[in-house]
N, C-alpha and C. Protein backbone atom coordinates (compact mmCIF):
# COMPACT_ATOMS: atom_id res chain seq x y z
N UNK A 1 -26.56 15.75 -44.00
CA UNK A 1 -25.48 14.80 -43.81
C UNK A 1 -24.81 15.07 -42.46
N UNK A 2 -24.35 14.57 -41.63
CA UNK A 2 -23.88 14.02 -40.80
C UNK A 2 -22.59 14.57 -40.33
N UNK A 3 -21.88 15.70 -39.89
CA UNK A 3 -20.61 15.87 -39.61
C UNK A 3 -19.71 14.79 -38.70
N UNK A 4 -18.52 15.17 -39.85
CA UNK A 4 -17.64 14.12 -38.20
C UNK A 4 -17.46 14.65 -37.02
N UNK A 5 -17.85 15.60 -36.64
CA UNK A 5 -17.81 16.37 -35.22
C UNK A 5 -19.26 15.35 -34.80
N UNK A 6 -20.24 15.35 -35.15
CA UNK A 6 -21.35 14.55 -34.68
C UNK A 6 -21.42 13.46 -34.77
N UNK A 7 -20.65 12.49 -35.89
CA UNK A 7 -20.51 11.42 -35.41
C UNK A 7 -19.75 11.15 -34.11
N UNK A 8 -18.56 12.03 -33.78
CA UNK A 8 -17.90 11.48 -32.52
C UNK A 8 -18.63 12.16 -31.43
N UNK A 9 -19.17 12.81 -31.53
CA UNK A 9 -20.27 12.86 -29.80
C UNK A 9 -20.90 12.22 -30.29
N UNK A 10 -21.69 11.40 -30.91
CA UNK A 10 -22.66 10.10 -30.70
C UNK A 10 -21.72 9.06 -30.04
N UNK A 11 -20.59 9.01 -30.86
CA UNK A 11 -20.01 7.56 -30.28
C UNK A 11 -19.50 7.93 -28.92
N UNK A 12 -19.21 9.05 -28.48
CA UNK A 12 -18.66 9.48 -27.12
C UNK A 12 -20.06 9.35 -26.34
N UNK A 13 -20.96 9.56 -27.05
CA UNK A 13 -22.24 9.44 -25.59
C UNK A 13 -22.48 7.79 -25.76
N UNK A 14 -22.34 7.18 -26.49
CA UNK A 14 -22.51 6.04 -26.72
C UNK A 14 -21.87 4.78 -26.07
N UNK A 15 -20.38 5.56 -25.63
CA UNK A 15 -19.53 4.72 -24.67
C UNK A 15 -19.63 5.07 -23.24
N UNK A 16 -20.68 6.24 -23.73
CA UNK A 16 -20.23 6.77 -22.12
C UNK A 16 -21.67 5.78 -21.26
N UNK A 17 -22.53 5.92 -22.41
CA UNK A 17 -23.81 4.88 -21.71
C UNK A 17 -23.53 3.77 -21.52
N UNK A 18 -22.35 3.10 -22.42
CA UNK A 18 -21.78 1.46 -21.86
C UNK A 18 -21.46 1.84 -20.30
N UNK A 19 -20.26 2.66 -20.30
CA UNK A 19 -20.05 3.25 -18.94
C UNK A 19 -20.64 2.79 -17.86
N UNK A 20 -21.57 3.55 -17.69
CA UNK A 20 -22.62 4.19 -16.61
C UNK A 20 -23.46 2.55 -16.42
N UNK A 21 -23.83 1.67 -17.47
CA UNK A 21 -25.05 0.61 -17.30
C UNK A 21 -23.68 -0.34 -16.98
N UNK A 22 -22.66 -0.43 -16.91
CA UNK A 22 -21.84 -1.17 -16.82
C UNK A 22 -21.94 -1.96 -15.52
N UNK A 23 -22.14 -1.01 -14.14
CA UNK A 23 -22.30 -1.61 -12.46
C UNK A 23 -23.70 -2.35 -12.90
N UNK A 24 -24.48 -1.46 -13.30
CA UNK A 24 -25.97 -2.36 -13.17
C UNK A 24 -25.96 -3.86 -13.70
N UNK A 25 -25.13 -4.27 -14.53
CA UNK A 25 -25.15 -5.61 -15.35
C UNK A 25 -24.53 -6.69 -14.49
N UNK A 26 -23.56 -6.42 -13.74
CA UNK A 26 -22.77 -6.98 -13.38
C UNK A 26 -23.69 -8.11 -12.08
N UNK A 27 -23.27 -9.26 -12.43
CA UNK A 27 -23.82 -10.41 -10.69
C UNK A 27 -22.81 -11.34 -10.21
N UNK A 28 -22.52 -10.59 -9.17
CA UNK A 28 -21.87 -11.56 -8.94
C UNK A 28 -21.99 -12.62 -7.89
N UNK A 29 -21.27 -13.86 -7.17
CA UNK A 29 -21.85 -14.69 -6.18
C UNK A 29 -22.49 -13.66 -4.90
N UNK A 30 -23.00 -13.93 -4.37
CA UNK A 30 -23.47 -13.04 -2.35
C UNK A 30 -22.43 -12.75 -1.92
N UNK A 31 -21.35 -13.69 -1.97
CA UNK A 31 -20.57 -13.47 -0.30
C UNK A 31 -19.40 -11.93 -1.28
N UNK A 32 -19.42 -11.80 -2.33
CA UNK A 32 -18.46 -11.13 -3.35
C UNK A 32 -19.11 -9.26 -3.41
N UNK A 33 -20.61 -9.96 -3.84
CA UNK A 33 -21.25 -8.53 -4.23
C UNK A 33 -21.29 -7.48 -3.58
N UNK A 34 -20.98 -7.49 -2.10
CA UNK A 34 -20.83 -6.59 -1.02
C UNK A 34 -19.56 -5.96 -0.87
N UNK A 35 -18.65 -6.70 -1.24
CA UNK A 35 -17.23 -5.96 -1.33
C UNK A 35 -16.85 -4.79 -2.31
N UNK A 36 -17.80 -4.28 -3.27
CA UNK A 36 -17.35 -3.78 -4.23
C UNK A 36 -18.12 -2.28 -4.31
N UNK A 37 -17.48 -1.46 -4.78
CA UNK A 37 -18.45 -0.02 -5.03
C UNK A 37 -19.03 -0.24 -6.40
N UNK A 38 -19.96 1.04 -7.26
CA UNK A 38 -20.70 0.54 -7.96
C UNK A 38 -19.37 1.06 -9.04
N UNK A 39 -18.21 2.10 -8.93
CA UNK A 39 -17.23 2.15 -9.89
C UNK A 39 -16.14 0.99 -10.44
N UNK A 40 -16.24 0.07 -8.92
CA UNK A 40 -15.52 -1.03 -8.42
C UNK A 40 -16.01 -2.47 -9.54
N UNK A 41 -17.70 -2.52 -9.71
CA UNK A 41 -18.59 -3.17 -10.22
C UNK A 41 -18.17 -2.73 -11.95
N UNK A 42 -18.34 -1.75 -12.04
CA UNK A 42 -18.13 -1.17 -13.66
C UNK A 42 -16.51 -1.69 -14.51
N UNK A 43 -15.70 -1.66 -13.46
CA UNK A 43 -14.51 -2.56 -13.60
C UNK A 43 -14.82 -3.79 -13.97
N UNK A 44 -15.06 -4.58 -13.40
CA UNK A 44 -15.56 -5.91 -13.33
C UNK A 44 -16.29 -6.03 -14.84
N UNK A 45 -17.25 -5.67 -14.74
CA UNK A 45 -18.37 -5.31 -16.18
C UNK A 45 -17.19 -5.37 -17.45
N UNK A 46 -16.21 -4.50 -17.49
CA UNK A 46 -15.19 -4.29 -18.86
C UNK A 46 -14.66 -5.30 -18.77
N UNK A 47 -14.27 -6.07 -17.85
CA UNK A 47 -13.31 -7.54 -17.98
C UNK A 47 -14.27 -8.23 -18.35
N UNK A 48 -15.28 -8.81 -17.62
CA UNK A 48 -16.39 -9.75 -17.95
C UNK A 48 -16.69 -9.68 -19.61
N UNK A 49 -17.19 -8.18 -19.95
CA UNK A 49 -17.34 -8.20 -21.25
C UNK A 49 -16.51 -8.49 -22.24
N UNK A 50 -15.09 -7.74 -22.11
CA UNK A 50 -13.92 -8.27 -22.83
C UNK A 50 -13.83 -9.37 -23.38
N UNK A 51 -13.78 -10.51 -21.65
CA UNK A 51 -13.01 -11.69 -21.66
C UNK A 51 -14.58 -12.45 -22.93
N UNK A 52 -15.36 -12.54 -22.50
CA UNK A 52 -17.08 -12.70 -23.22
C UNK A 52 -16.44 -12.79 -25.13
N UNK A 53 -16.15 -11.68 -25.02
CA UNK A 53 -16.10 -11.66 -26.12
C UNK A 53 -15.15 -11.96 -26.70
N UNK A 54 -13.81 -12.52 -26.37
CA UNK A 54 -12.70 -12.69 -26.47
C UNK A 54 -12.69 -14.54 -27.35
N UNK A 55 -12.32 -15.20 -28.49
CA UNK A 55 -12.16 -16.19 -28.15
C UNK A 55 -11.76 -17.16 -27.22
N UNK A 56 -10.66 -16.76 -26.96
CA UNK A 56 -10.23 -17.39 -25.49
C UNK A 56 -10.86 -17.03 -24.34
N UNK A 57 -11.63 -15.77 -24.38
CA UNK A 57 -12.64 -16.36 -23.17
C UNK A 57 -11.74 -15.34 -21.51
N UNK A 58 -10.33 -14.92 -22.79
CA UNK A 58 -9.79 -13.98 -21.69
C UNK A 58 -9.48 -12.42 -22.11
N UNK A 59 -9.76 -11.98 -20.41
CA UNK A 59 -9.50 -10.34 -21.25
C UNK A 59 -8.50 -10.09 -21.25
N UNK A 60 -8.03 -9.50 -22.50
CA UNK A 60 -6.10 -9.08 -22.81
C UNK A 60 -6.17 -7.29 -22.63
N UNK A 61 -7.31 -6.58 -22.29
CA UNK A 61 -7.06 -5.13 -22.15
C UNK A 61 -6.49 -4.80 -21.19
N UNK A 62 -5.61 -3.81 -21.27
CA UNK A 62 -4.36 -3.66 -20.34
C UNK A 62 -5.18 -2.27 -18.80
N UNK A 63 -4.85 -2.26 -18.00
CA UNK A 63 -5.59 -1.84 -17.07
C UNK A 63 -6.23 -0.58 -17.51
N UNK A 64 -5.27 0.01 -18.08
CA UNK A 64 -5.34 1.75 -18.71
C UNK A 64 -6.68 1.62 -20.11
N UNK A 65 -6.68 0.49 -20.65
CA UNK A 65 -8.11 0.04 -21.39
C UNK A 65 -9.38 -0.28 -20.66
N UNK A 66 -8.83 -0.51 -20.07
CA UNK A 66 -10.54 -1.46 -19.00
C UNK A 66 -10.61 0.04 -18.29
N UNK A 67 -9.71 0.74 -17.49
CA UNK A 67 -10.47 2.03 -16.76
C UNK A 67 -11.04 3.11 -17.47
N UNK A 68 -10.46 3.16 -19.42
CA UNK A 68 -10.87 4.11 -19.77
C UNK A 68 -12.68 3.70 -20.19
N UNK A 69 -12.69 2.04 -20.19
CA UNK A 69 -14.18 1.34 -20.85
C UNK A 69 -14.93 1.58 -19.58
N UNK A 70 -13.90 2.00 -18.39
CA UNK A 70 -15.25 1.94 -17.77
C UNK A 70 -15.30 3.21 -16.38
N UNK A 71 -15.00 4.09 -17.63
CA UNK A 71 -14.75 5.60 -17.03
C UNK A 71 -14.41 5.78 -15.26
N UNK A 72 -13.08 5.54 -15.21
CA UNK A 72 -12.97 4.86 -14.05
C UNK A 72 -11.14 5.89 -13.95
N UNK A 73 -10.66 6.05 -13.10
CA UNK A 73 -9.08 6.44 -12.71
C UNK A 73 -8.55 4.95 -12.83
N UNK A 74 -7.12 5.31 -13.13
CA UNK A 74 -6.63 3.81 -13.11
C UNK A 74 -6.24 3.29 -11.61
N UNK A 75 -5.88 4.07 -10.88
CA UNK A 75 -6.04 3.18 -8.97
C UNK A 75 -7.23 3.01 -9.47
N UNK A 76 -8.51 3.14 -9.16
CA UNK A 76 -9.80 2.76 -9.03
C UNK A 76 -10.02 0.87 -9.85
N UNK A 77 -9.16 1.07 -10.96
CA UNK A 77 -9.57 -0.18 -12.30
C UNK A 77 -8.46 -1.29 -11.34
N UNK A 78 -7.86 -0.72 -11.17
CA UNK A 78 -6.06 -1.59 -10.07
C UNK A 78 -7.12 -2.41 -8.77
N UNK A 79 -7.47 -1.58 -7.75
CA UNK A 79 -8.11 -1.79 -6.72
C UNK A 79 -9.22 -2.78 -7.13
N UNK A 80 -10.04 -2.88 -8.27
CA UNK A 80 -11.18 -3.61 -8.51
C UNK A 80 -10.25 -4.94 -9.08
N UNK A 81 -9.28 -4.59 -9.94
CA UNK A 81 -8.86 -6.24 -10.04
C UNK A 81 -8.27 -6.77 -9.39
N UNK A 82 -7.37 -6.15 -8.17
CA UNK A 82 -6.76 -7.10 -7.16
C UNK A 82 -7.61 -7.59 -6.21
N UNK A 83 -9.12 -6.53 -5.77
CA UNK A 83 -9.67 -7.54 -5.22
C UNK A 83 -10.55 -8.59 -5.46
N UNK A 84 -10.70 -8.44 -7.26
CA UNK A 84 -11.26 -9.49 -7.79
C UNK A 84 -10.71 -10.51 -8.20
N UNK A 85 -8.98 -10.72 -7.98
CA UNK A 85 -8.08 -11.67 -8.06
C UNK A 85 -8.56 -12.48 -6.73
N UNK A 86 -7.74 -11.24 -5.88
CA UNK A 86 -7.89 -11.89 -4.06
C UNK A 86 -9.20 -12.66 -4.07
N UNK A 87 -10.36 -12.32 -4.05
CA UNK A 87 -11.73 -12.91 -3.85
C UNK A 87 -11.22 -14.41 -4.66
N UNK A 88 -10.80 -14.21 -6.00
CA UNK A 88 -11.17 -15.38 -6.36
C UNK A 88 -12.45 -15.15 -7.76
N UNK A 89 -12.25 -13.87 -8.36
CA UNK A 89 -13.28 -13.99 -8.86
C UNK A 89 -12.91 -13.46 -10.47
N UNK A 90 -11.78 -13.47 -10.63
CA UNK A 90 -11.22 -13.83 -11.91
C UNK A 90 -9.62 -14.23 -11.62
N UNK A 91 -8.79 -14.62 -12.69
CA UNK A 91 -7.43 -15.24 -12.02
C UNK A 91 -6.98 -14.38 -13.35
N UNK A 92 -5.24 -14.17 -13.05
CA UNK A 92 -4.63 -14.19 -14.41
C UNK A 92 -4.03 -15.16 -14.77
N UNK A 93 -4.21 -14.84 -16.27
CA UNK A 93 -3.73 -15.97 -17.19
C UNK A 93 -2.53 -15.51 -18.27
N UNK A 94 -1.64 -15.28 -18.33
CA UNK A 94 -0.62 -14.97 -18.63
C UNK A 94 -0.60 -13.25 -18.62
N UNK A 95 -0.96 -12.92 -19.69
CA UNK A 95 -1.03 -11.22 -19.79
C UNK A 95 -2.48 -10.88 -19.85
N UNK A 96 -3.43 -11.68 -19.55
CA UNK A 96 -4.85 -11.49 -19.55
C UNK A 96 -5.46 -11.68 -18.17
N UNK A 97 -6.89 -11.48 -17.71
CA UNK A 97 -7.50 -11.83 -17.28
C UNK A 97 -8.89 -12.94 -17.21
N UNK A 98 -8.77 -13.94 -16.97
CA UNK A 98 -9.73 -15.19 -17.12
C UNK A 98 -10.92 -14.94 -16.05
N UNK A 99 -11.91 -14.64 -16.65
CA UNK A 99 -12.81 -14.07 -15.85
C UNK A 99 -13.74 -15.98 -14.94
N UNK A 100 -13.97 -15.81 -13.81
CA UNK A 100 -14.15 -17.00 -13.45
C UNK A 100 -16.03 -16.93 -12.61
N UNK A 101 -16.25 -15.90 -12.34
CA UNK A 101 -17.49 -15.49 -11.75
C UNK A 101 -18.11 -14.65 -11.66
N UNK A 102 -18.14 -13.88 -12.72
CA UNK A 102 -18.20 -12.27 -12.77
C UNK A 102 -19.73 -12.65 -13.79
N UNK A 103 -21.08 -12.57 -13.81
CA UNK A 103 -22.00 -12.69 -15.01
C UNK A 103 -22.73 -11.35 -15.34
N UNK A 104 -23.34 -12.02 -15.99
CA UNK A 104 -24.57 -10.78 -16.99
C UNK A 104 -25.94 -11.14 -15.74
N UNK A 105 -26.31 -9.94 -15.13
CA UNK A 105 -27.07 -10.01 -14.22
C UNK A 105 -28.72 -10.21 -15.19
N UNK A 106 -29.35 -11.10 -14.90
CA UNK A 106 -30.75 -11.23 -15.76
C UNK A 106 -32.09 -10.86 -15.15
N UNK A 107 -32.78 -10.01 -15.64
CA UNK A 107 -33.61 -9.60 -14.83
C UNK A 107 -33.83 -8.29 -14.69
């Protein structure tokens, strides 16, 4: 049987692999994809997914959520959404983020 000490390192390696595949997923338009580091990208990835899954379609995780989804410092999660505001490549929407160009890279 299964300890709860081992269930939570499964689920800890388990988030940590969302983590890490998080930059790789991410596509965004050309003129955008160059602006970003690949920790910068992994940001992006936790909103995209969020908002995805969100009925409304927006992400409501508060910055200190999205940097911990995407093992990230919180300047680092700050810096990726203001310049993914500035760009134009998600907007806010009241206390959320409305993701506007951020996809699931295919391929």
């Amino acid at each position: 049987m299964e300890s709860a000490q081992d269930s939570g390192d499964h689920w800890n390696e388990l988030k940590s692999n969302y983590a890490q595949n998080l930059a790789a997923g991410v596509d965004l338009p050309q003129w955008a994809a160059k602006s970003f580091s690949l920790v910068e990208l992994a940001v992006l990835g936790a909103i995209r997914d969020a908002a995805y899954k969100a009925p409304s379609g927006t992400c409501s995780l508060t910055v200190s959520e999205i940097a911990q989804l995407a093992e990230v410092d919180q300047r680092t999660a700050i810096r990726a959404i203001s310049m993914a505001i500035a760009g134009g490549l998600i907007e806010r929407d009241g206390g959320g983020l409305f993701n506007r160009h951020i996809h699931y890279k295919v391929g």
